[in-house]
C-alpha atoms as a PDB file:
ATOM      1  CA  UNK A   1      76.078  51.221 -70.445  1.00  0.00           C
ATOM      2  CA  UNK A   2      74.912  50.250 -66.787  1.00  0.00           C
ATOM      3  CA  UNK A   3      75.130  52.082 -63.419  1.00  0.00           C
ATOM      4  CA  UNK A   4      78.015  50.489 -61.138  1.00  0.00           C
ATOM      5  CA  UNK A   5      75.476  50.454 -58.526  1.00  0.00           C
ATOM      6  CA  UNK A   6      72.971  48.261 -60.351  1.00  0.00           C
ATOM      7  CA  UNK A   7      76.148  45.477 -61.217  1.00  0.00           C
ATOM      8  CA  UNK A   8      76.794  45.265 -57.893  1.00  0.00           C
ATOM      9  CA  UNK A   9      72.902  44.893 -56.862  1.00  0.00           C
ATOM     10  CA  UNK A  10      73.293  42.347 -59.625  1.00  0.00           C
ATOM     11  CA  UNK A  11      76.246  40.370 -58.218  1.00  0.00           C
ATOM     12  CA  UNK A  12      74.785  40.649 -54.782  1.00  0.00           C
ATOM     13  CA  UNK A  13      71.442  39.016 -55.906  1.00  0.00           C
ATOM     14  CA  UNK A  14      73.232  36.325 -57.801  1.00  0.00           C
ATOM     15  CA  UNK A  15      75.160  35.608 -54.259  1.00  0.00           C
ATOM     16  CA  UNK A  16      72.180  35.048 -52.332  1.00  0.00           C
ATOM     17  CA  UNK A  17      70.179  33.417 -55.032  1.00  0.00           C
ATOM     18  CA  UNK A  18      72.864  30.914 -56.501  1.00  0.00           C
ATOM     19  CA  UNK A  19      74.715  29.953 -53.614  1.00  0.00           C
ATOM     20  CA  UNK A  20      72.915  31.099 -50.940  1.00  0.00           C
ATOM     21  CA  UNK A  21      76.024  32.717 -49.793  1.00  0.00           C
ATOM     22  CA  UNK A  22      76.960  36.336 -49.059  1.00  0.00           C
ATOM     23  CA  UNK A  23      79.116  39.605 -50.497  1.00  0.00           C
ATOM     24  CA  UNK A  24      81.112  42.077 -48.697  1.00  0.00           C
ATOM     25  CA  UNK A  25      81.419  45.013 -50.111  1.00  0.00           C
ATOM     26  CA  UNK A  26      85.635  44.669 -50.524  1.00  0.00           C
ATOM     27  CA  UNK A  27      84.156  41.834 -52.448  1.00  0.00           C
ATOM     28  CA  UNK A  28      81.927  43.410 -54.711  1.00  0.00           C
ATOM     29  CA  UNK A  29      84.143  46.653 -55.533  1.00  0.00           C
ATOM     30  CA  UNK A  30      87.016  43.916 -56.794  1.00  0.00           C
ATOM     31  CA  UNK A  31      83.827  41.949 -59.085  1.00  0.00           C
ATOM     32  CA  UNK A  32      82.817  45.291 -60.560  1.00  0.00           C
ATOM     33  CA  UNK A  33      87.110  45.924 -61.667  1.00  0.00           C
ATOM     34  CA  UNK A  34      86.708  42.143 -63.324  1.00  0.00           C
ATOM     35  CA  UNK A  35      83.326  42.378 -64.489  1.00  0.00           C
ATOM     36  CA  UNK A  36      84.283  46.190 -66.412  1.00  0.00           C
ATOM     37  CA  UNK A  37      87.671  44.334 -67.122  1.00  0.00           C
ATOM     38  CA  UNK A  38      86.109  41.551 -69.162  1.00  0.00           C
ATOM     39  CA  UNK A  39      83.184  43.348 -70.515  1.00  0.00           C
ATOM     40  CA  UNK A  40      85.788  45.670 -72.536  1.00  0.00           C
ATOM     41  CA  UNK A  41      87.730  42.497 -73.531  1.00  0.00           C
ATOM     42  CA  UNK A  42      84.677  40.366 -74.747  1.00  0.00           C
ATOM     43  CA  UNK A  43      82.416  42.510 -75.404  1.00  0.00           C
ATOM     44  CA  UNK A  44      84.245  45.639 -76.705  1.00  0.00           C
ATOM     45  CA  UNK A  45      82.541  48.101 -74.949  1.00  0.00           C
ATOM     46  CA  UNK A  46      82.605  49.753 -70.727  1.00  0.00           C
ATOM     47  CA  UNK A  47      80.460  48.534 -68.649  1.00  0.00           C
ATOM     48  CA  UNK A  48      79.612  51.080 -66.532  1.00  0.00           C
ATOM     49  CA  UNK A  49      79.667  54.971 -66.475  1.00  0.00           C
ATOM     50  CA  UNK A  50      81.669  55.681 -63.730  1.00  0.00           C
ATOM     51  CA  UNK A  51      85.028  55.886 -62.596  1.00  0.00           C
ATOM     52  CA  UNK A  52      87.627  53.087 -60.732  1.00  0.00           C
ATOM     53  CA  UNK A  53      90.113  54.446 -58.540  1.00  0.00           C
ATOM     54  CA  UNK A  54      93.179  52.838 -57.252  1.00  0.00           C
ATOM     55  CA  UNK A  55      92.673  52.610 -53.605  1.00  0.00           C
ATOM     56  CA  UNK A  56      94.605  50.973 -50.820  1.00  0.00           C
ATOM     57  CA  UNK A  57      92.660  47.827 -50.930  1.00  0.00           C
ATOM     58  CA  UNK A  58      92.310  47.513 -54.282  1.00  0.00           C
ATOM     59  CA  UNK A  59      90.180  48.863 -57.298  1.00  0.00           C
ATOM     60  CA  UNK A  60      87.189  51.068 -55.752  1.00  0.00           C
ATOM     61  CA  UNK A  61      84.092  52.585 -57.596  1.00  0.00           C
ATOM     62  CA  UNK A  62      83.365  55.441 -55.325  1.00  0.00           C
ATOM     63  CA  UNK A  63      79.640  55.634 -55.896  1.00  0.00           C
ATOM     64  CA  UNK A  64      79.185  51.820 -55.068  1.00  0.00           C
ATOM     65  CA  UNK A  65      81.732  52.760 -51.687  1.00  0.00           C
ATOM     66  CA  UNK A  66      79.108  55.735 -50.574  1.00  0.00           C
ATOM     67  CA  UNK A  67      76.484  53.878 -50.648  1.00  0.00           C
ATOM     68  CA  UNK A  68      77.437  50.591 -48.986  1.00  0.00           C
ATOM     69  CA  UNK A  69      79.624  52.221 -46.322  1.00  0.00           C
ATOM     70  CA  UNK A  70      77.475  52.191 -43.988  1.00  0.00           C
ATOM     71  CA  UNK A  71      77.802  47.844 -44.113  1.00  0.00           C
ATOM     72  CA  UNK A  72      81.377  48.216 -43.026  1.00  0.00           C
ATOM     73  CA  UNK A  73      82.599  44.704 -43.343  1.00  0.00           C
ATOM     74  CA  UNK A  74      78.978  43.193 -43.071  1.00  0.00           C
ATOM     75  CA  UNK A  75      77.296  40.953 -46.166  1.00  0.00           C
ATOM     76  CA  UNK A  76      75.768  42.845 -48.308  1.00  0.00           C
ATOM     77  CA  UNK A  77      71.778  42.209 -48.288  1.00  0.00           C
ATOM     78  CA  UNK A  78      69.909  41.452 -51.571  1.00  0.00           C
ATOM     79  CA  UNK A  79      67.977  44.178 -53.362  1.00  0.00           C
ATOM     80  CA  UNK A  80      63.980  43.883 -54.188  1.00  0.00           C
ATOM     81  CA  UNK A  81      65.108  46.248 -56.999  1.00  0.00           C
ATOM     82  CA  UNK A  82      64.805  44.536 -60.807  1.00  0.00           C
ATOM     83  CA  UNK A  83      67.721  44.649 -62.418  1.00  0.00           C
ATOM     84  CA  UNK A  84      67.931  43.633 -66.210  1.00  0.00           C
ATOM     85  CA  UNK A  85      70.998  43.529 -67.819  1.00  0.00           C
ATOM     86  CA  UNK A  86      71.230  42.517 -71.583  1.00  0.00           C
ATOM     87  CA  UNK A  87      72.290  38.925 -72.414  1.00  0.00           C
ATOM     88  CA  UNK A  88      75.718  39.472 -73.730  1.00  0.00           C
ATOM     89  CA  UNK A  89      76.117  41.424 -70.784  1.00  0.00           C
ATOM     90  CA  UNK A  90      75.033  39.019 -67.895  1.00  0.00           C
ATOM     91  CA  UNK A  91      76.606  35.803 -69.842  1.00  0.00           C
ATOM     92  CA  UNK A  92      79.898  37.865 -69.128  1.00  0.00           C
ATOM     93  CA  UNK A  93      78.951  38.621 -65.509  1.00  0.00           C
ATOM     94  CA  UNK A  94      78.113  35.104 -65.116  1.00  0.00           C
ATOM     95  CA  UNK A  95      81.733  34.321 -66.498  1.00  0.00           C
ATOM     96  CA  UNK A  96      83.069  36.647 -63.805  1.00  0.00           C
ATOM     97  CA  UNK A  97      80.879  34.765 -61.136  1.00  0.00           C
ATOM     98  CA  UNK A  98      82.618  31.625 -62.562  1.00  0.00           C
ATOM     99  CA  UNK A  99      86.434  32.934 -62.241  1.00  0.00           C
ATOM    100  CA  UNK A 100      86.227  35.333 -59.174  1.00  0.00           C
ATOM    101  CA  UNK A 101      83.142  34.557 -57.027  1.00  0.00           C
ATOM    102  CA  UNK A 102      84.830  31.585 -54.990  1.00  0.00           C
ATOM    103  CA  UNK A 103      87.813  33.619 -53.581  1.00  0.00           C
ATOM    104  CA  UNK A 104      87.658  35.708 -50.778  1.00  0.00           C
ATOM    105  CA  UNK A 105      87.756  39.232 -50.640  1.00  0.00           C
ATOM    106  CA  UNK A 106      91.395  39.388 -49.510  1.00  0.00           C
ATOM    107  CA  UNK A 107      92.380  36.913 -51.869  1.00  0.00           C
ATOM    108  CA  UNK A 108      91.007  39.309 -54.877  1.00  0.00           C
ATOM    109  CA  UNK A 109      92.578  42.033 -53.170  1.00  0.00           C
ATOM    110  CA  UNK A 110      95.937  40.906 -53.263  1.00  0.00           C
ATOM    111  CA  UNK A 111      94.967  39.941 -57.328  1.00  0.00           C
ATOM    112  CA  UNK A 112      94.131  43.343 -57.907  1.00  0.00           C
ATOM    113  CA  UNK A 113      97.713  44.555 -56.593  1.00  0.00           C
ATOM    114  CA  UNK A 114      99.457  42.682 -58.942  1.00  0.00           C
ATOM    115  CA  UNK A 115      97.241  44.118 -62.050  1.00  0.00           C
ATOM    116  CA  UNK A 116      99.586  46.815 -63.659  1.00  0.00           C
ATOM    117  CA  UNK A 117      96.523  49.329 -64.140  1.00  0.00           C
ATOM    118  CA  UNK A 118      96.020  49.761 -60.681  1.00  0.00           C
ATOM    119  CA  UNK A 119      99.919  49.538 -59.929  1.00  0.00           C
ATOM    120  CA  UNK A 120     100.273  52.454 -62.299  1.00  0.00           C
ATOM    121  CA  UNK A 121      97.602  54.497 -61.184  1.00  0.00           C
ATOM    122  CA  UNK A 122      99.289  54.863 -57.469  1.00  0.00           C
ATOM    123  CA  UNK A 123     102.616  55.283 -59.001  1.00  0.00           C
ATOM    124  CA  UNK A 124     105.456  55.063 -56.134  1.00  0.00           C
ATOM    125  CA  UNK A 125     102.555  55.317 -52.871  1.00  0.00           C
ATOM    126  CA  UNK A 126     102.810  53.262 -50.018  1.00  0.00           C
ATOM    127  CA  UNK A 127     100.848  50.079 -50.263  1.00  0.00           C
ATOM    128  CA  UNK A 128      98.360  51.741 -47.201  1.00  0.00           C
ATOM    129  CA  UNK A 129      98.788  55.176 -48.529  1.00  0.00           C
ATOM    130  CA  UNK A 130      95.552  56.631 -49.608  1.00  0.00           C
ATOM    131  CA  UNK A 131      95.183  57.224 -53.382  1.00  0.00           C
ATOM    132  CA  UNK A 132      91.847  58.277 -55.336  1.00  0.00           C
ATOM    133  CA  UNK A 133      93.711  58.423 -58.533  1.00  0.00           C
ATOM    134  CA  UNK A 134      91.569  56.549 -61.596  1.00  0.00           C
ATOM    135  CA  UNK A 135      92.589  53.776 -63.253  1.00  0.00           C
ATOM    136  CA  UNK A 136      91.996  54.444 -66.922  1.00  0.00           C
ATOM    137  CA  UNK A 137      89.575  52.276 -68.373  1.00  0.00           C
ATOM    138  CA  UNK A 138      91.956  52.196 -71.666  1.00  0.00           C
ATOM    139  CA  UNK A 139      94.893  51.041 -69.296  1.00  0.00           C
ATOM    140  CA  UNK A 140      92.469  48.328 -67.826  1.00  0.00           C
ATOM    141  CA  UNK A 141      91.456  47.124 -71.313  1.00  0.00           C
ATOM    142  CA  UNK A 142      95.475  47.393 -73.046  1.00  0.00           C
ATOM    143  CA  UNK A 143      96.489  45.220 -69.751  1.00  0.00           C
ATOM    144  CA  UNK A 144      93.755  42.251 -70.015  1.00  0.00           C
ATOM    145  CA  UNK A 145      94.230  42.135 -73.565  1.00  0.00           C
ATOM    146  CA  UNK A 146      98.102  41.369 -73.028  1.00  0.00           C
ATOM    147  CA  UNK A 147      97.013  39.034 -70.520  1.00  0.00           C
ATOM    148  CA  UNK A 148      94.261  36.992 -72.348  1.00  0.00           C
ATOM    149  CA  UNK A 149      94.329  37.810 -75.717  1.00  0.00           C
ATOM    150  CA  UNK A 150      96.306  34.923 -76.991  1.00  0.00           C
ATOM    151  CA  UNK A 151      93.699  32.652 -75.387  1.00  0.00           C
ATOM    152  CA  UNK A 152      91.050  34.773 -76.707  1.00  0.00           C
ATOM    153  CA  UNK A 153      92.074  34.630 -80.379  1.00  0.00           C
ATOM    154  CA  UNK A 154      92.995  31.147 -80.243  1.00  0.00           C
END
């Protein structure tokens, strides 16, 4: 199991050295919800350690929040740190590239609000209201499997 911080670092160097294009950090918090989303669904297993809450905006890891905050809505620079990441592993991350990295921020966003684990993790809040409620990685796995496992299992 990874850090969240090092699969963003991860994501954030693929940005810069695939595309040459940049990450915001609303970006990279809705990546890391896919990417632990489709690493329990292929792979069988969580990606990371820590928690994702059900924030306003979407899916949020807080440790990966604290320490980009300070980039507000700025890209997110690439790391000199080395990240490895198994090959099962980054062939899924790569798939997540594939589906997610073309749309915008705001356009995962508003993906995220119709997934039901982070719709039942705020229960009946506001859309603005501030939650830090988790979104159970079991209810995150149960809902992707509904979702793709026909396609998955042929």
């Amino acid at each position: 199991m990874y850090r969240a911080i090092d699969i963003a670092n991860w994501f954030i160097n693929q940005f810069d050295k695939e595309s040459g294009d940049v990450v915001t950090h609303l970006k990279i918090q809705k990546l890391l919800y896919y990417a632990e989303a489709w690493t329990q669904l292929l792979l069988d297993k969580n990606l990371f350690k820590e928690d994702i809450e059900a924030w306003a905006h979407g899916p949020v890891v807080r440790e990966v929040f604290n320490e980009f905050r300070d980039c507000g809505w700025e890209p997110l620079t690439m790391t000199d740190a080395l990240i490895e990441i198994d090959a099962e592993v980054e062939d899924v991350l790569l798939q997540v590239m594939s589906a997610y990295g073309e749309a915008s921020a705001k356009t995962l966003e508003n993906m995220t609000h119709k997934d039901r684990p982070w719709i039942d993790a705020r229960g009946s809040l506001a859309p603005e209201a501030r939650c830090n409620n988790v979104i159970p990685k079991p209810s995150i796995k149960a809902y992707f499997s509904e979702k793709y496992g026909d396609q998955l299992n042929g």
